[in-house]
N, C-alpha and C. Protein backbone atom coordinates (compact mmCIF):
# COMPACT_ATOMS: atom_id res chain seq x y z
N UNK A 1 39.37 68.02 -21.37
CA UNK A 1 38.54 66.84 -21.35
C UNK A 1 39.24 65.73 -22.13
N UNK A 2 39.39 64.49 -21.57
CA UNK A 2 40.15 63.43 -21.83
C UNK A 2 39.04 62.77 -23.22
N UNK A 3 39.46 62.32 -24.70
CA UNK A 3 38.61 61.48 -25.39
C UNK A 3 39.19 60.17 -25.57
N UNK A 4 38.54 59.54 -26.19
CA UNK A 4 38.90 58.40 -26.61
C UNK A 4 38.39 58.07 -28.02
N UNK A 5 39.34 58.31 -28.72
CA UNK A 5 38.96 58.31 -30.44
C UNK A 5 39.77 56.80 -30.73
N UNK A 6 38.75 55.84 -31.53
CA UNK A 6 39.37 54.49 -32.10
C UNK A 6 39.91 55.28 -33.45
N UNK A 7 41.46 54.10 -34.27
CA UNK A 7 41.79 54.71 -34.79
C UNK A 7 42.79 53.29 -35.29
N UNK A 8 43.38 53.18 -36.39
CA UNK A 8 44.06 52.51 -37.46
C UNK A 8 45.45 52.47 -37.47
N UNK A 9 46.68 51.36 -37.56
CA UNK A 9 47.79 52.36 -37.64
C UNK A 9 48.36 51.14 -38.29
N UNK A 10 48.88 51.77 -39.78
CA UNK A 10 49.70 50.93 -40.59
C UNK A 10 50.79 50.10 -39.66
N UNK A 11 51.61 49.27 -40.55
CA UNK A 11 53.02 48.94 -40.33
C UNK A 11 53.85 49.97 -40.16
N UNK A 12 53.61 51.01 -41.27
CA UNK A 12 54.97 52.29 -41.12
C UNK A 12 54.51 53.15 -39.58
N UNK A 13 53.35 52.45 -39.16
CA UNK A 13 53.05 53.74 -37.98
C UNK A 13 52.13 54.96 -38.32
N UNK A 14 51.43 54.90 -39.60
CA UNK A 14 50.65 55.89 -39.83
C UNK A 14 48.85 55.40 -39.03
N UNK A 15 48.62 57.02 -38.90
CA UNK A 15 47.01 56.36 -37.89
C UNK A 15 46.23 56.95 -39.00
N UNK A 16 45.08 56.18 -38.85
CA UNK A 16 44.09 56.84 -39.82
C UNK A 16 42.82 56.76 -38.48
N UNK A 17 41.92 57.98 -38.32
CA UNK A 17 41.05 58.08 -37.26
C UNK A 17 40.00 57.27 -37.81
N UNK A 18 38.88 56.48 -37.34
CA UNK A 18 37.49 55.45 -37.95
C UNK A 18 36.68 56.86 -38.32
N UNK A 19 36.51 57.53 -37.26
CA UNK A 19 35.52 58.63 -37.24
C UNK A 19 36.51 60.19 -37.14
N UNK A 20 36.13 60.71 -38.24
CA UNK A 20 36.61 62.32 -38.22
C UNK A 20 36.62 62.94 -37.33
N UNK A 21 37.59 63.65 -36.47
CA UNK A 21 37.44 64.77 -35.18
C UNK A 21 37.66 66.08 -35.46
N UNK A 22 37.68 67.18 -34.95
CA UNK A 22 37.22 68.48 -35.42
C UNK A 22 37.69 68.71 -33.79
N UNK A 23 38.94 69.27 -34.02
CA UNK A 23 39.57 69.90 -32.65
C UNK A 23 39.42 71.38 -32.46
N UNK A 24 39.36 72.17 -31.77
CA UNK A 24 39.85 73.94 -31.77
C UNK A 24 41.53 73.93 -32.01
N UNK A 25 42.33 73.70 -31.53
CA UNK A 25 43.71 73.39 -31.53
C UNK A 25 44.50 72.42 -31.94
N UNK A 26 45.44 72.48 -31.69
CA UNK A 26 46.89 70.90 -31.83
C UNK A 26 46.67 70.70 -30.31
N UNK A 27 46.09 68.80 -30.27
CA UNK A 27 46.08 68.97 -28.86
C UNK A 27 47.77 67.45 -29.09
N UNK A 28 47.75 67.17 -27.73
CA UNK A 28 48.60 65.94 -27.13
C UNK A 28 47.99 65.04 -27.60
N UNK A 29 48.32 63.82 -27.61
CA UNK A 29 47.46 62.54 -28.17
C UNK A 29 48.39 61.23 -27.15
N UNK A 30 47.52 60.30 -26.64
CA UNK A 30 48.45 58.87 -26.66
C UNK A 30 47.93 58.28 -27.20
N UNK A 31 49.11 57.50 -27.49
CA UNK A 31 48.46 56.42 -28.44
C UNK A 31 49.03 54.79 -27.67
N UNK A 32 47.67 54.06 -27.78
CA UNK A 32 48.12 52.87 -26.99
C UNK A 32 47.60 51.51 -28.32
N UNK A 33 48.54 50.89 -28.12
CA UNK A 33 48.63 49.72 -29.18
C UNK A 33 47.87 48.54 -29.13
N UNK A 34 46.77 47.82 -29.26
CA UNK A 34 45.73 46.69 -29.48
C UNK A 34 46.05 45.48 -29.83
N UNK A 35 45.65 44.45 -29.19
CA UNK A 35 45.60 43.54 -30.38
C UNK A 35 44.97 43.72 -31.73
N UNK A 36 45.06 42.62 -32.71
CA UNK A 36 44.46 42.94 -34.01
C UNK A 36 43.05 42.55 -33.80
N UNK A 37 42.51 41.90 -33.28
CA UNK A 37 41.36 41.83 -32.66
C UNK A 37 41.03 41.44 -31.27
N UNK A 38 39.62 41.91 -30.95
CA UNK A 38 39.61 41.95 -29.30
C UNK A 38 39.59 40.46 -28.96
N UNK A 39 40.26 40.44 -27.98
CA UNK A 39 40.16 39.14 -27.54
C UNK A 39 38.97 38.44 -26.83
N UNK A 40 37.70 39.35 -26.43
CA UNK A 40 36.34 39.14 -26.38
C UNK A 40 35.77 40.48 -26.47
N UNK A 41 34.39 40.01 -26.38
CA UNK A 41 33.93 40.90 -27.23
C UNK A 41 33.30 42.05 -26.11
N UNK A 42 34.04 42.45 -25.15
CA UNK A 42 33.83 42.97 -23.80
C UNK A 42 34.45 44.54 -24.11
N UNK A 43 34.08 44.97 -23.42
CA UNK A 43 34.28 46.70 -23.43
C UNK A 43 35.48 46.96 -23.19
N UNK A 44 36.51 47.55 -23.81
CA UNK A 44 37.68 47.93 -22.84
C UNK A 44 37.42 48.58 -21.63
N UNK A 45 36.64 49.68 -21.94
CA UNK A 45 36.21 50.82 -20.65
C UNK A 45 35.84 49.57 -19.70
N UNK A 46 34.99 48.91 -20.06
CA UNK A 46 34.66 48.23 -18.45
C UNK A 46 35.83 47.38 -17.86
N UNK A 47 36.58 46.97 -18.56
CA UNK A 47 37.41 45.97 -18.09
C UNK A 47 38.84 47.03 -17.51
N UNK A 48 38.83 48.38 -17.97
CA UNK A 48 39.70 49.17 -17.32
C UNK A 48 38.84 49.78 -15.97
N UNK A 49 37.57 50.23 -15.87
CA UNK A 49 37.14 50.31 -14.94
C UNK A 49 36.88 49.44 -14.02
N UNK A 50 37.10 47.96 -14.28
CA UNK A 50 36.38 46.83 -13.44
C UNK A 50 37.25 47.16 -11.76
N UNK A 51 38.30 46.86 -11.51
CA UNK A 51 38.33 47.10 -10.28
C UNK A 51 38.54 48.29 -9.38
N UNK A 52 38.45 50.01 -10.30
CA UNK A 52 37.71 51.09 -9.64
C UNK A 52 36.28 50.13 -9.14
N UNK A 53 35.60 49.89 -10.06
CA UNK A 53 33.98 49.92 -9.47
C UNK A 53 34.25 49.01 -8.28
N UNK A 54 34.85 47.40 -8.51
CA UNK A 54 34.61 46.26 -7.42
C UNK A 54 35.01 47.34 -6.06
N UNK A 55 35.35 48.22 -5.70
CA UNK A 55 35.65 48.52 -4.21
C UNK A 55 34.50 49.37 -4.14
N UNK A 56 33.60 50.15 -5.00
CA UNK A 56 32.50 50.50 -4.24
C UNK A 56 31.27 48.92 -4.34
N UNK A 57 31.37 48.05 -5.24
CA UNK A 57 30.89 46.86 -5.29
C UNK A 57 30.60 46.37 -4.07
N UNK A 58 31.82 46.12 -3.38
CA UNK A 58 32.05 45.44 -2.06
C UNK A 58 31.77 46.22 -0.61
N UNK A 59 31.46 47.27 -0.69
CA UNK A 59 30.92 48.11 0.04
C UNK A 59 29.82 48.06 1.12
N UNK A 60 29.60 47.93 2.46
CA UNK A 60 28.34 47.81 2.64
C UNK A 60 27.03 48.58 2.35
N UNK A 61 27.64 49.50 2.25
CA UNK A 61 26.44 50.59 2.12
C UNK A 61 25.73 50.40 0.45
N UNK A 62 26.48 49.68 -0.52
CA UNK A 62 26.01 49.15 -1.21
C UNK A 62 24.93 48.08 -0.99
N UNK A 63 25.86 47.10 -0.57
CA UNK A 63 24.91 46.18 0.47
C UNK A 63 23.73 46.74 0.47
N UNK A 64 23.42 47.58 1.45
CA UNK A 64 22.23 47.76 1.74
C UNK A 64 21.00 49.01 1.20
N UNK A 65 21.82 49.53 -0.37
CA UNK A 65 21.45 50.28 -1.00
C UNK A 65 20.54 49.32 -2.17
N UNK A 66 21.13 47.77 -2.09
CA UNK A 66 20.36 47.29 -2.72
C UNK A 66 19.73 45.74 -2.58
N UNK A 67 19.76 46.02 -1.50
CA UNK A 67 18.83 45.02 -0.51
C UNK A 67 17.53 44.68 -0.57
N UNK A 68 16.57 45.88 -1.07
CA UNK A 68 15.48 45.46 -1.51
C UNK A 68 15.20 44.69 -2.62
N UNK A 69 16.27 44.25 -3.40
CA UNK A 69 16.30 43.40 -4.45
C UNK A 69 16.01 42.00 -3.86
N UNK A 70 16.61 41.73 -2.90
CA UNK A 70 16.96 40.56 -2.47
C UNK A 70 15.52 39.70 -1.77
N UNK A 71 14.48 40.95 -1.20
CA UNK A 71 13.66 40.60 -0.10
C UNK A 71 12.19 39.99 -1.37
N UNK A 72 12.73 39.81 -2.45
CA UNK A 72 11.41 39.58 -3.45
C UNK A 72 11.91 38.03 -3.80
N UNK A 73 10.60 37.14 -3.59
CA UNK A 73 11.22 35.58 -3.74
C UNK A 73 11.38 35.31 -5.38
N UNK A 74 11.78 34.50 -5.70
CA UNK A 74 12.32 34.27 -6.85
C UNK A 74 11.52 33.43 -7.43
N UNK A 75 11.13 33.15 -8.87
CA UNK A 75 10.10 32.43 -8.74
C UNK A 75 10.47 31.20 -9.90
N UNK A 76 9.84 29.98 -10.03
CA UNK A 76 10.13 28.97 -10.41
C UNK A 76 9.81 28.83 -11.64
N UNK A 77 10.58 28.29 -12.24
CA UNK A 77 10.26 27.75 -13.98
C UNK A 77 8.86 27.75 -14.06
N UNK A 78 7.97 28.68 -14.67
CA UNK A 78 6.67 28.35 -15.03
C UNK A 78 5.97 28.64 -14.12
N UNK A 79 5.86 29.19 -12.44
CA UNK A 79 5.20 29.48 -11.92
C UNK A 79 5.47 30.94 -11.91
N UNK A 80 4.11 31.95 -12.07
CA UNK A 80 4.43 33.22 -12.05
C UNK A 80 4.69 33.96 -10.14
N UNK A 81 5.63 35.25 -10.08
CA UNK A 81 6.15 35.30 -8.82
C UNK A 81 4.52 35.50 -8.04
């Protein structure tokens, strides 16, 4: 099972984990490098998932999985629907 542990890493390259992990074994690790801060304040996961999802997005069967959204009128500043 793939994790994703946030984690610290000096100048010399040392990591320090935010949150303690508790493995059974020595597993593999990658390690991928950040800016020093996020450049918004947006999810990585979503923005690595964003265009997996857009192709079931664009889908028709989406389309019309959520179509009944669409058939309810919308209603106006101050008038209830």
């Amino acid at each position: 099972m793939l994790q994703t542990i946030e984690a610290v890493m000096d100048r010399k390259g040392h990591v320090r984990l935010i949150e303690p992990i508790h493995l059974p074994e020595t597993r593999r690790v990658l390690v991928t490098i950040l800016e020093t801060e996020p450049v918004a304040r947006i999810s990585e996961t979503a923005l690595l998932s964003e265009s997996a999802l857009a192709e079931d997005w664009t889908r028709t069967e989406e389309d019309v999985a959520w179509s009944h959204f669409i058939s309810f009128p919308r209603s106006r500043v101050g008038t209830p629907i």
